[in-house]
Protein backbone atom coordinates (compact mmCIF):
# COMPACT_ATOMS: atom_id res chain seq x y z
CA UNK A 1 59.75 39.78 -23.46
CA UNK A 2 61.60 36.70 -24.38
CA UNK A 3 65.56 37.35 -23.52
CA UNK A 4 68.60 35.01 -23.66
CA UNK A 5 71.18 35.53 -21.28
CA UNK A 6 74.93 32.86 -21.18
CA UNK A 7 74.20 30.27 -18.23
CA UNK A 8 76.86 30.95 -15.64
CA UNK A 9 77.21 28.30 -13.02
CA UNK A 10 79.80 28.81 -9.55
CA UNK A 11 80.90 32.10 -11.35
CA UNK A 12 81.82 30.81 -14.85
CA UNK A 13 80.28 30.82 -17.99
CA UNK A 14 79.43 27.95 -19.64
CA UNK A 15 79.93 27.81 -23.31
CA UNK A 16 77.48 26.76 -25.53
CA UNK A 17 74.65 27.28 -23.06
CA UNK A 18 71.78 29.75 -22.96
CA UNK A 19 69.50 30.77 -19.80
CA UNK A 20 66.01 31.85 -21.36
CA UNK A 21 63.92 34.32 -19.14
CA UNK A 22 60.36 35.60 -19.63
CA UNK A 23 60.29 39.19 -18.44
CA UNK A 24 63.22 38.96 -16.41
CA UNK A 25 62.45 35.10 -15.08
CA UNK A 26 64.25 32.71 -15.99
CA UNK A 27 62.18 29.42 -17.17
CA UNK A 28 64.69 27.43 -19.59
CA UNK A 29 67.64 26.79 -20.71
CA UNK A 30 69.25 25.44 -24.30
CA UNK A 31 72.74 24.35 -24.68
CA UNK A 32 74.76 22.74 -27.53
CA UNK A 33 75.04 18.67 -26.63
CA UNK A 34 75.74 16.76 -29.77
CA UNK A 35 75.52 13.11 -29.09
CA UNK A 36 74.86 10.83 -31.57
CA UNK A 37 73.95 10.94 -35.88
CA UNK A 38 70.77 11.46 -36.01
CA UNK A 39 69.60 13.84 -33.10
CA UNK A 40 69.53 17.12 -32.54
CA UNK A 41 72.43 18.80 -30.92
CA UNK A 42 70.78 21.29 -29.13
CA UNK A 43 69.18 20.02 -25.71
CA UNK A 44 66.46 22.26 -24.03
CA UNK A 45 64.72 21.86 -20.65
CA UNK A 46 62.45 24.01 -18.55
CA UNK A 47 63.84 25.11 -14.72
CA UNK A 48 62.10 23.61 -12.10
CA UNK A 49 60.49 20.99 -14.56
CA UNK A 50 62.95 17.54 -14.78
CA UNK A 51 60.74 16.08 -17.02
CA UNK A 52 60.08 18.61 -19.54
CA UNK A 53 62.82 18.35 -21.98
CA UNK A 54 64.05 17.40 -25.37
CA UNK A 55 66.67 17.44 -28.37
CA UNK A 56 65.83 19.88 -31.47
CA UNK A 57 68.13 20.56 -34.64
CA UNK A 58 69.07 24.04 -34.64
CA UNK A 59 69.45 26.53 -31.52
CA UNK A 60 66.56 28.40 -32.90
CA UNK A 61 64.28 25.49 -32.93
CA UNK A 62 65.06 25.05 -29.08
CA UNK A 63 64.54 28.24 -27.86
CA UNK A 64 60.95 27.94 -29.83
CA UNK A 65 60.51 24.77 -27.60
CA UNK A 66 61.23 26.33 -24.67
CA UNK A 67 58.90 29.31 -25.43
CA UNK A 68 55.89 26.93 -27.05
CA UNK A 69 56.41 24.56 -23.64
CA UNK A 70 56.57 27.43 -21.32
CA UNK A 71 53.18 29.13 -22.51
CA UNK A 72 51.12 25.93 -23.14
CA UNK A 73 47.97 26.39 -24.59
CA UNK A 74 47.71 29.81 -23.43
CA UNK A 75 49.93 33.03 -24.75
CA UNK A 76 50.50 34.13 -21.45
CA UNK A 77 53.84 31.93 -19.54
CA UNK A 78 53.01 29.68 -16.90
């Protein structure tokens, strides 16, 4: 089960940025970054994975990157 939990670094909550676990495991994480007109201002990345990222429009759109990255061309997660 897909579960979004606030991203807490040294203690703290960050605002504006989601940790997204699969079955308890945490594989992603989404935050709110605007940065310039025309991109998205929500930034999503996979843990572990520097080079799997991107920008999407909407927070919902992210978490569906995460979740569509994450499984590749299998249903099951990596």
């Amino acid at each position: 089960m897909w579960t979004r939990v606030p991203t807490i670094v040294d203690g703290n909550t960050i605002s504006g940025d989601w940790t997204i676990s699969f079955s308890d495991r945490p594989v992603g994480r989404i935050s709110y970054a605007p940065e310039a007109p025309g991109q998205g201002a929500w930034a999503w990345s996979l843990i572990g994975v520097p080079d799997v990222s991107g920008r999407a429009w909407t927070e919902e759109a992210a978490m569906t990157s995460i979740k569509e990255t994450a499984a590749g061309p299998s249903s099951e997660v990596a």
